[in-house]
N, C-alpha and C. Protein backbone atom coordinates (compact mmCIF):
# COMPACT_ATOMS: atom_id res chain seq x y z
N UNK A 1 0.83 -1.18 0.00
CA UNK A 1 0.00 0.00 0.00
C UNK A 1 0.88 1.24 0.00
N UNK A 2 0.24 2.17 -0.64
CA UNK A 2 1.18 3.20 -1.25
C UNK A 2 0.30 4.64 -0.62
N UNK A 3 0.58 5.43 0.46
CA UNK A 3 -0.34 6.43 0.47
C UNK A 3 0.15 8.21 -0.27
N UNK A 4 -0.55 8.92 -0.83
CA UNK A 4 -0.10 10.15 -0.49
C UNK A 4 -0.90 11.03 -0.37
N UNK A 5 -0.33 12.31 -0.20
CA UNK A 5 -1.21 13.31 0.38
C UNK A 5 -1.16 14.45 -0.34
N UNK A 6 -2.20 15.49 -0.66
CA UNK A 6 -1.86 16.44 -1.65
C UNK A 6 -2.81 17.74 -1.37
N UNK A 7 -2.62 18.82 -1.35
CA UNK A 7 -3.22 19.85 -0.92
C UNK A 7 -3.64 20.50 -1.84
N UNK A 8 -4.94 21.22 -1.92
CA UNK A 8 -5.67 22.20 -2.97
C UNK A 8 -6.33 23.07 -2.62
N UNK A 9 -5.67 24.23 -2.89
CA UNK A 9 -6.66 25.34 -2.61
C UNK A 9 -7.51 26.04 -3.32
N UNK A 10 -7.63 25.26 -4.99
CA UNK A 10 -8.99 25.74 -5.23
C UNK A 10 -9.05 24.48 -6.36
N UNK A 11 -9.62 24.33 -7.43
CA UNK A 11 -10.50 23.60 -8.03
C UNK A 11 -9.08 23.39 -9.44
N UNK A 12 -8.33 24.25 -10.20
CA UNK A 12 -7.40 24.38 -10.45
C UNK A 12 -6.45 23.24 -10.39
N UNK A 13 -5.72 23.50 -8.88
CA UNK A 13 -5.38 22.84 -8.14
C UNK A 13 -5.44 20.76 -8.61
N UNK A 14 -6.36 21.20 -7.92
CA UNK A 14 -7.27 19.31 -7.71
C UNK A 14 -7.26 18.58 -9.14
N UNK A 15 -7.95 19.67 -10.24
CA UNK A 15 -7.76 19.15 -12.07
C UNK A 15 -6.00 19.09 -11.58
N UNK A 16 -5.34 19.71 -11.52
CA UNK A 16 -4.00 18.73 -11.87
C UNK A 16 -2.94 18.11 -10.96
N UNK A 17 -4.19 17.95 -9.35
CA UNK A 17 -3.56 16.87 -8.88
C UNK A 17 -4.10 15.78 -9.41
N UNK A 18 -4.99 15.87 -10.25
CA UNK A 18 -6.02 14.16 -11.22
C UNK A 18 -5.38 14.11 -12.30
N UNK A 19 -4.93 15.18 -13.04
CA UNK A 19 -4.13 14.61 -14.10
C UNK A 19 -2.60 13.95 -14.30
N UNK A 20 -2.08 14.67 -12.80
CA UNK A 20 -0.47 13.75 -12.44
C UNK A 20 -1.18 12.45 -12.13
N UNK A 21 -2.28 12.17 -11.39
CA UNK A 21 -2.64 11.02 -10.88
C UNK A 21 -3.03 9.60 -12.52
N UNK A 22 -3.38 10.18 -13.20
CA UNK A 22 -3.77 9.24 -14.14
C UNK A 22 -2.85 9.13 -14.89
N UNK A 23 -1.91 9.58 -14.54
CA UNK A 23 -0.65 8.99 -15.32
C UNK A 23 -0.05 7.31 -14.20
N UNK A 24 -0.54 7.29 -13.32
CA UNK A 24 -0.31 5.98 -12.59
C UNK A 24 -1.43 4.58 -13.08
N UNK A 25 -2.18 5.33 -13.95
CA UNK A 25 -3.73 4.38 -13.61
C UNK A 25 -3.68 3.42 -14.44
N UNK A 26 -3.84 1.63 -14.42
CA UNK A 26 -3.83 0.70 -15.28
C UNK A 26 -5.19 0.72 -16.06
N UNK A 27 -5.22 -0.63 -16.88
CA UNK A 27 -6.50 -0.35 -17.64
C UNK A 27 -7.96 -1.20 -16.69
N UNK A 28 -7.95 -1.71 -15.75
CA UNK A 28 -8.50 -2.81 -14.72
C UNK A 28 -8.78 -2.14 -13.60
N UNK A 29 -8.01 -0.94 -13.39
CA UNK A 29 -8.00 0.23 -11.95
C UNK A 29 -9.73 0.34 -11.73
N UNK A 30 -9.65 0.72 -10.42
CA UNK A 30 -11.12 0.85 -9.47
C UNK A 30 -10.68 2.05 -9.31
N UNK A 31 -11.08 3.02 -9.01
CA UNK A 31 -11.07 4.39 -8.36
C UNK A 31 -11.97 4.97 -7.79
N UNK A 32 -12.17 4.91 -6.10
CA UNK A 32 -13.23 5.22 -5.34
C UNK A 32 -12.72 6.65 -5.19
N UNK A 33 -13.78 7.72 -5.64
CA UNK A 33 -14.20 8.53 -4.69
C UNK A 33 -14.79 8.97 -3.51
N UNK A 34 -14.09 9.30 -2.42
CA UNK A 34 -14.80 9.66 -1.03
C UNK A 34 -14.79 10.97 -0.75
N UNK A 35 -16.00 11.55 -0.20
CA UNK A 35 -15.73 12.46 0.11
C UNK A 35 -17.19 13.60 0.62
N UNK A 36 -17.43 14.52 1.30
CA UNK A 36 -19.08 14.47 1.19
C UNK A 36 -19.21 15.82 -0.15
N UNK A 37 -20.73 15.58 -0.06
CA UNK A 37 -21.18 16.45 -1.05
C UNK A 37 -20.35 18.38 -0.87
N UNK A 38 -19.94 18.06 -2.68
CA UNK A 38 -19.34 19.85 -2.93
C UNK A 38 -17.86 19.48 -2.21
N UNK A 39 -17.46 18.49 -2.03
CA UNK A 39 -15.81 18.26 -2.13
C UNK A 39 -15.07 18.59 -2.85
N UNK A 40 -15.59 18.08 -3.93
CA UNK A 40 -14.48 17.88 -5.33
C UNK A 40 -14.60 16.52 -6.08
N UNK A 41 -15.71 15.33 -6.05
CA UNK A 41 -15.35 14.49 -6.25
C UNK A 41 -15.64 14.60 -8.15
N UNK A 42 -16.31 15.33 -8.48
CA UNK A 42 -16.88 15.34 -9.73
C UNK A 42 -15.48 16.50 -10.54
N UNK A 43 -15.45 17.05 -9.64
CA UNK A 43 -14.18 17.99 -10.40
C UNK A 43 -13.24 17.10 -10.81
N UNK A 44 -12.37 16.35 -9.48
CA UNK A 44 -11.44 15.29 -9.38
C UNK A 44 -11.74 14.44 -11.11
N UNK A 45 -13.08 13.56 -10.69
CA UNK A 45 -13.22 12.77 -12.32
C UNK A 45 -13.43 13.20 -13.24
N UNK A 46 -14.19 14.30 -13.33
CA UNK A 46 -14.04 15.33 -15.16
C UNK A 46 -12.33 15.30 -15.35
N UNK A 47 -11.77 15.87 -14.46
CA UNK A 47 -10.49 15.71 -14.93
C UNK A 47 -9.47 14.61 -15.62
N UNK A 48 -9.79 14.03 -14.54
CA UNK A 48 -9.82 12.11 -15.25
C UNK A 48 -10.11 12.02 -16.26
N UNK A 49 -11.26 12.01 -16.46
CA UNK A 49 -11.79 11.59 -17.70
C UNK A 49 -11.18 12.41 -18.87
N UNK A 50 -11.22 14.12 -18.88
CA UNK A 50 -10.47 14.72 -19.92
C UNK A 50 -9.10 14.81 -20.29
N UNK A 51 -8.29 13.97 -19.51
CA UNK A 51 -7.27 13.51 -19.23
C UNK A 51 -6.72 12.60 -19.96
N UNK A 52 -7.19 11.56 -19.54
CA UNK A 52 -7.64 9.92 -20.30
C UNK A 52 -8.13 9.51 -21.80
N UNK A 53 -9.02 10.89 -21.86
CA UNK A 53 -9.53 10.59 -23.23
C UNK A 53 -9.64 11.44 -24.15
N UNK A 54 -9.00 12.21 -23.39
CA UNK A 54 -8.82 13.63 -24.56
C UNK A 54 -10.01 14.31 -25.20
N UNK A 55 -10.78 14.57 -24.39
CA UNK A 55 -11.84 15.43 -24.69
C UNK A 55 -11.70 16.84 -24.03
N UNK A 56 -12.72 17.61 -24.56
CA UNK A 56 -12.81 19.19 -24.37
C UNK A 56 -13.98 19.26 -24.43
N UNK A 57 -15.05 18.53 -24.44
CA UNK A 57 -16.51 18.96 -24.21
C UNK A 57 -16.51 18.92 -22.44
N UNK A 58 -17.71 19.54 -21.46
CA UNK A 58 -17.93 19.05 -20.97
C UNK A 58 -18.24 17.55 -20.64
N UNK A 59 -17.98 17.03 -19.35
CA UNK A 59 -18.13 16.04 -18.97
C UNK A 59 -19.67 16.10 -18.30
N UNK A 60 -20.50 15.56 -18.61
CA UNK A 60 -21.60 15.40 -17.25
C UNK A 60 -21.25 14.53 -16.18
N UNK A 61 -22.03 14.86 -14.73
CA UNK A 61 -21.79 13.94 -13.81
C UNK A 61 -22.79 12.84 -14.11
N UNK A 62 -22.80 11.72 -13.94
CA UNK A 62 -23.82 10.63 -14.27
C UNK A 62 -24.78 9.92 -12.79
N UNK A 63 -24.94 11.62 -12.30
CA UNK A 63 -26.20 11.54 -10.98
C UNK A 63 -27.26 10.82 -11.81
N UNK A 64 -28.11 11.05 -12.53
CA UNK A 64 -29.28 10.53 -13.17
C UNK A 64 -28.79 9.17 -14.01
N UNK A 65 -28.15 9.33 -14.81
CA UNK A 65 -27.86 8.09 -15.52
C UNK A 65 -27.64 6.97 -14.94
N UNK A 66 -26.55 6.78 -13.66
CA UNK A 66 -25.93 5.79 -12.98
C UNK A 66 -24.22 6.05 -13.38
N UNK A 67 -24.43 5.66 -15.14
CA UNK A 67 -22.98 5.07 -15.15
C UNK A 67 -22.70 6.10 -16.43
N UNK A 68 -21.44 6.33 -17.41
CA UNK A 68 -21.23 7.01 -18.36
C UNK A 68 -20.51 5.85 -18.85
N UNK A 69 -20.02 5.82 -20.11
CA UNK A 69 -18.98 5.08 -20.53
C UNK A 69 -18.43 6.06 -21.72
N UNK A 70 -16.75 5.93 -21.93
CA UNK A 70 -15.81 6.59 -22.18
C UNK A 70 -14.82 5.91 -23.14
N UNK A 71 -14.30 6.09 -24.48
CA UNK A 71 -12.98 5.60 -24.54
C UNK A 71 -11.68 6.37 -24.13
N UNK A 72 -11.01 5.79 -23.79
CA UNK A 72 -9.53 6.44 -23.50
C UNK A 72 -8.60 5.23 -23.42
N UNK A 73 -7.21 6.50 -23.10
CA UNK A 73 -6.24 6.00 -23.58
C UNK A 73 -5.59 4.41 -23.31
N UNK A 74 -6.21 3.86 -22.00
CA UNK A 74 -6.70 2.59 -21.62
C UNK A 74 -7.42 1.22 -21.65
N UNK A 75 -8.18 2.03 -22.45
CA UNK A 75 -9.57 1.43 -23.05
C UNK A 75 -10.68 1.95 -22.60
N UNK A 76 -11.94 0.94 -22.04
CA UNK A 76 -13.58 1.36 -22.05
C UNK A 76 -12.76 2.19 -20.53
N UNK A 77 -13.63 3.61 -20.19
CA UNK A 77 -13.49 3.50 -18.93
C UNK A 77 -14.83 4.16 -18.37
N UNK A 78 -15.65 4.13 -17.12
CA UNK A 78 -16.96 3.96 -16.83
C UNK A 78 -16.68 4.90 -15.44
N UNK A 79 -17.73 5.77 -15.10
CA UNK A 79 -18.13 6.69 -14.73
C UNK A 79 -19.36 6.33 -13.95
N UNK A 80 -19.23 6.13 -12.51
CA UNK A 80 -20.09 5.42 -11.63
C UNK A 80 -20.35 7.00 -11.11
N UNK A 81 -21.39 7.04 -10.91
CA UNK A 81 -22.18 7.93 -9.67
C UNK A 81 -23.40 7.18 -8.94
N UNK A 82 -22.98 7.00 -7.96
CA UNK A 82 -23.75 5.98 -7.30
C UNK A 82 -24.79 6.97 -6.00
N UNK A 83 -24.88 8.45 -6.33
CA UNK A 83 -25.70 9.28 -4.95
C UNK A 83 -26.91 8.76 -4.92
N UNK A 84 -27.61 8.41 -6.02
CA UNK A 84 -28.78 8.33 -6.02
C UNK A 84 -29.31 6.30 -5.48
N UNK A 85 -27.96 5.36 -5.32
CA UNK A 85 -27.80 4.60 -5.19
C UNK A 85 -28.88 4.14 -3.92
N UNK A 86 -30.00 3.65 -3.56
CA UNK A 86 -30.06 3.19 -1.67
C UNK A 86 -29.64 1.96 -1.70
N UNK A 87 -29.31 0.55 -2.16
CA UNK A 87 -29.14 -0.77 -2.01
C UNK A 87 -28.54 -0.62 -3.11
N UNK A 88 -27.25 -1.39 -2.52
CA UNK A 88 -26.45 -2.60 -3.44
C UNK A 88 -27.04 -3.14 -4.05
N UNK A 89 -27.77 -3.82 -4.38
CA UNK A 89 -28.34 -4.63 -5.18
C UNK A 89 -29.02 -3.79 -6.64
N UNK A 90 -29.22 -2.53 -6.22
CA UNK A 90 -29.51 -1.90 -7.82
C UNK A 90 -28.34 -1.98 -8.48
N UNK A 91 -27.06 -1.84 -8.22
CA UNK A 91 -25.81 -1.90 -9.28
C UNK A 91 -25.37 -2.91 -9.92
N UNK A 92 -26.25 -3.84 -9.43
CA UNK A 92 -26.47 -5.12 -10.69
C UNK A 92 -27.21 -4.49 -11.89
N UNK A 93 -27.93 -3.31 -11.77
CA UNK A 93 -28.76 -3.36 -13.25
C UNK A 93 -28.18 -2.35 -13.89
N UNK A 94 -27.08 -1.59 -13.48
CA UNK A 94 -25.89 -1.09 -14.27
C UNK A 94 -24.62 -1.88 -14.67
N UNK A 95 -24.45 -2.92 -14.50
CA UNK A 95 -23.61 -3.91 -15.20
C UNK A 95 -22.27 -3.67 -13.97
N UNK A 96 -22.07 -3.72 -12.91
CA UNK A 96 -20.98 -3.15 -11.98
C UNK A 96 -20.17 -4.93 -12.08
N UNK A 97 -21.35 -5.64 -11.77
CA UNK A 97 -20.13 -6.88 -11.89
C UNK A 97 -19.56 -7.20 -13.42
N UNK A 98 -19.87 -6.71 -14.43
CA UNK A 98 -19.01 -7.27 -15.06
C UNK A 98 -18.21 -6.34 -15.83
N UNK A 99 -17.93 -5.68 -15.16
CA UNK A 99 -16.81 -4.23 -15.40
C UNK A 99 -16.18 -3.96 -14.24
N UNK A 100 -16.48 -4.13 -13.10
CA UNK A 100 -15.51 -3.72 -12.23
C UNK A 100 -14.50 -4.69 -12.34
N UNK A 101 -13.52 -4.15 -12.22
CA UNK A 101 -11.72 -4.53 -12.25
C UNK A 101 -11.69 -5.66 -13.18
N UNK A 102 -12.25 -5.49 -14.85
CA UNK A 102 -12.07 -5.69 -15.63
C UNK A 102 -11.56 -4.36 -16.88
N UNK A 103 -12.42 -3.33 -16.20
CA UNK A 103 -11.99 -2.22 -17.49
C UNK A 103 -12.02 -0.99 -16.20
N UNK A 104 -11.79 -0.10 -16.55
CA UNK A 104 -11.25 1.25 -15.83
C UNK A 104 -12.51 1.53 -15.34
N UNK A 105 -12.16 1.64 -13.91
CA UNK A 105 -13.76 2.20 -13.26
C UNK A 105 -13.55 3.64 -12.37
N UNK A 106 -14.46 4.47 -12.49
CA UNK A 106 -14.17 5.65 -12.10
C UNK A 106 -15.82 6.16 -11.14
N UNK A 107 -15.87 6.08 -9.86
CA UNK A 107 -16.78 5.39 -8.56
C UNK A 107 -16.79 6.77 -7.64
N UNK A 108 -17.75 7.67 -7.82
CA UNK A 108 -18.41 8.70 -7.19
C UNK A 108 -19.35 7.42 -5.73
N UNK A 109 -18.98 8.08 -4.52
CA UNK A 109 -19.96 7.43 -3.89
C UNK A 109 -19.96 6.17 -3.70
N UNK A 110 -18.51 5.49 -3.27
CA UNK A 110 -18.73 4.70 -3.52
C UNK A 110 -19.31 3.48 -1.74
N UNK A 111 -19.20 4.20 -0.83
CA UNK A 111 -20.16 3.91 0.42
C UNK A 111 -21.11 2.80 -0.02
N UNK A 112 -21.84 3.33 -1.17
CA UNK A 112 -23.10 3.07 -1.76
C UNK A 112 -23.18 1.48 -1.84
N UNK A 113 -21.44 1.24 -2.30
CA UNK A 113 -21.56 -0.44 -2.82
C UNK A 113 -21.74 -1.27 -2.05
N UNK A 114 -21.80 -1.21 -0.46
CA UNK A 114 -21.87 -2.27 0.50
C UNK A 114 -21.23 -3.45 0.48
N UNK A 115 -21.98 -4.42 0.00
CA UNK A 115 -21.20 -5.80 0.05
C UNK A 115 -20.13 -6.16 -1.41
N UNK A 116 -20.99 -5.06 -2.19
CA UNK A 116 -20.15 -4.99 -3.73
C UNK A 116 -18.65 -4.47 -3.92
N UNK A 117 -17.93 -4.09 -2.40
CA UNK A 117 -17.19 -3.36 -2.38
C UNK A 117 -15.91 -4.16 -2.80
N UNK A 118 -15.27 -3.98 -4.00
CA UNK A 118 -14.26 -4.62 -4.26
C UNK A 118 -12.91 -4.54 -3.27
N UNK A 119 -12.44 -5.58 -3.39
CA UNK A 119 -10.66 -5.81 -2.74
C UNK A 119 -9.61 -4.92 -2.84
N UNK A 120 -9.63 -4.88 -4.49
CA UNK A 120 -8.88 -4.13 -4.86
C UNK A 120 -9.00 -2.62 -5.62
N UNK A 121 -8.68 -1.66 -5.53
CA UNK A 121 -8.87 -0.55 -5.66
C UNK A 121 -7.70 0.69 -5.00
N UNK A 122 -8.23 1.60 -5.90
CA UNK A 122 -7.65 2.77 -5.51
C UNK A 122 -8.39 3.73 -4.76
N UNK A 123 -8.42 4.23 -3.93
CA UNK A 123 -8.79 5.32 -2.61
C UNK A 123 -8.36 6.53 -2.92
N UNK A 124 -9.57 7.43 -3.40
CA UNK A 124 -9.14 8.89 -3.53
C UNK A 124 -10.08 9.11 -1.96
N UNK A 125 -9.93 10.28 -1.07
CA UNK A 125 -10.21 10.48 -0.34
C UNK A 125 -10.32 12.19 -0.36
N UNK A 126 -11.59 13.21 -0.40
CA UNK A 126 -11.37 14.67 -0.69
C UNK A 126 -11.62 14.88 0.55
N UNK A 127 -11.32 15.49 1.52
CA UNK A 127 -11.86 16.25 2.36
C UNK A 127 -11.44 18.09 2.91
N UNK A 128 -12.40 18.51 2.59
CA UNK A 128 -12.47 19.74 2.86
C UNK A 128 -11.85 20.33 4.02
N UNK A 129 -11.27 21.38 4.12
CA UNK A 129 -10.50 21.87 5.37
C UNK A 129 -10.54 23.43 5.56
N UNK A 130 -10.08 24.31 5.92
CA UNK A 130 -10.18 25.43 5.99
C UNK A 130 -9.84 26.15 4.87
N UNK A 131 -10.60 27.62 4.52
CA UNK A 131 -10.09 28.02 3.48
C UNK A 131 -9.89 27.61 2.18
N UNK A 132 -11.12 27.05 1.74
CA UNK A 132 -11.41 26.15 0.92
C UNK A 132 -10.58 25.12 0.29
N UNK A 133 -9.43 25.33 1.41
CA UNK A 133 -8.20 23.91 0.94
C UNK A 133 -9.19 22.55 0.84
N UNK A 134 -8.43 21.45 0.42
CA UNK A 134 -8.68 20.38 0.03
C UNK A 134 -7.18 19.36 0.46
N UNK A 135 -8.11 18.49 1.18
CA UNK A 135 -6.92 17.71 1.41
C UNK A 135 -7.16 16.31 0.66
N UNK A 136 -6.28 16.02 -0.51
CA UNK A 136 -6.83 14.78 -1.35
C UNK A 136 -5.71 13.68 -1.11
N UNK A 137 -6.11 12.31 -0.44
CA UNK A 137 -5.10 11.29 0.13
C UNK A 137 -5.81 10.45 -1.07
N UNK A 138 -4.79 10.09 -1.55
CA UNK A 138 -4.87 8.61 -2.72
C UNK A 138 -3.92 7.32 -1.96
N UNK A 139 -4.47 6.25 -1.87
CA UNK A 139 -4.03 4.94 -1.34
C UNK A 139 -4.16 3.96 -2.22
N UNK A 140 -3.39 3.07 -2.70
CA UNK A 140 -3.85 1.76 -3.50
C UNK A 140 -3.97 0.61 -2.66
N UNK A 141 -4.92 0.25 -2.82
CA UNK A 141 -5.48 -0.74 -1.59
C UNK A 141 -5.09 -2.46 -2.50
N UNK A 142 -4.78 -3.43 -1.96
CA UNK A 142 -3.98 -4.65 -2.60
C UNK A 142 -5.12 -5.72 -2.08
């Protein structure tokens, strides 16, 4: 397990502590977002994602949808927002088992998964601090 720690004091910031970060990311990677609402977790993955796949449109968050799917430089990679999630058991009807830690998963919320909670993964962690800093800890969990 690998931890680090990274500080942001505005939104700026955070887009390119996510874009040094996806230069680590395999094509099979989990990537949980934690963090509570108006953190950063949606900033954090637009970045990702425009990162990864080289886009310049907006990104939407996929609150309503569930899931997004993406190509990049990795391959398929998928865009979980799970707020609207109450039971594990609905993320069977977004296909979670047969994409997680098979193709790049990118996991808003991910509390949500309960018993679905995979082994392996990566741990983004946002939490807010004074002065609209941001304290963002990434861990790879084995």
């Amino acid at each position: 397990m690998s931890i680090s720690n990274h500080h942001s004091h505005n939104e700026e910031q955070t887009k390119k502590i996510a874009q040094d970060f996806s230069k680590n990311l395999n094509s099979n990677d989990i990537v949980l977002l934690s963090g509570p609402l108006g953190a950063g977790k949606s900033v954090f993955a637009r970045a990702l994602i425009h990162t990864l796949c080289d886009i310049q449109e907006n990104v939407p968050s996929p609150t309503f949808t569930l899931v997004q799917q993406y190509e990049s430089q990795l391959g398929n990679l998928w865009h979980f927002d799970l707020y609207r999630i109450e039971d594990p058991e609905e993320i069977y009807e977004i296909g979670w088992e047969d994409i997680a830690g098979q193709e790049l998963s990118v996991v808003e919320w991910p509390e949500r998964l309960g018993f679905l909670m995979p082994k392996r993964y990566i741990e983004v962690i946002i939490k807010p601090e004074k002065n609209d800093e941001r304290l963002i800890t990434i861990e790879r969990i084995q």
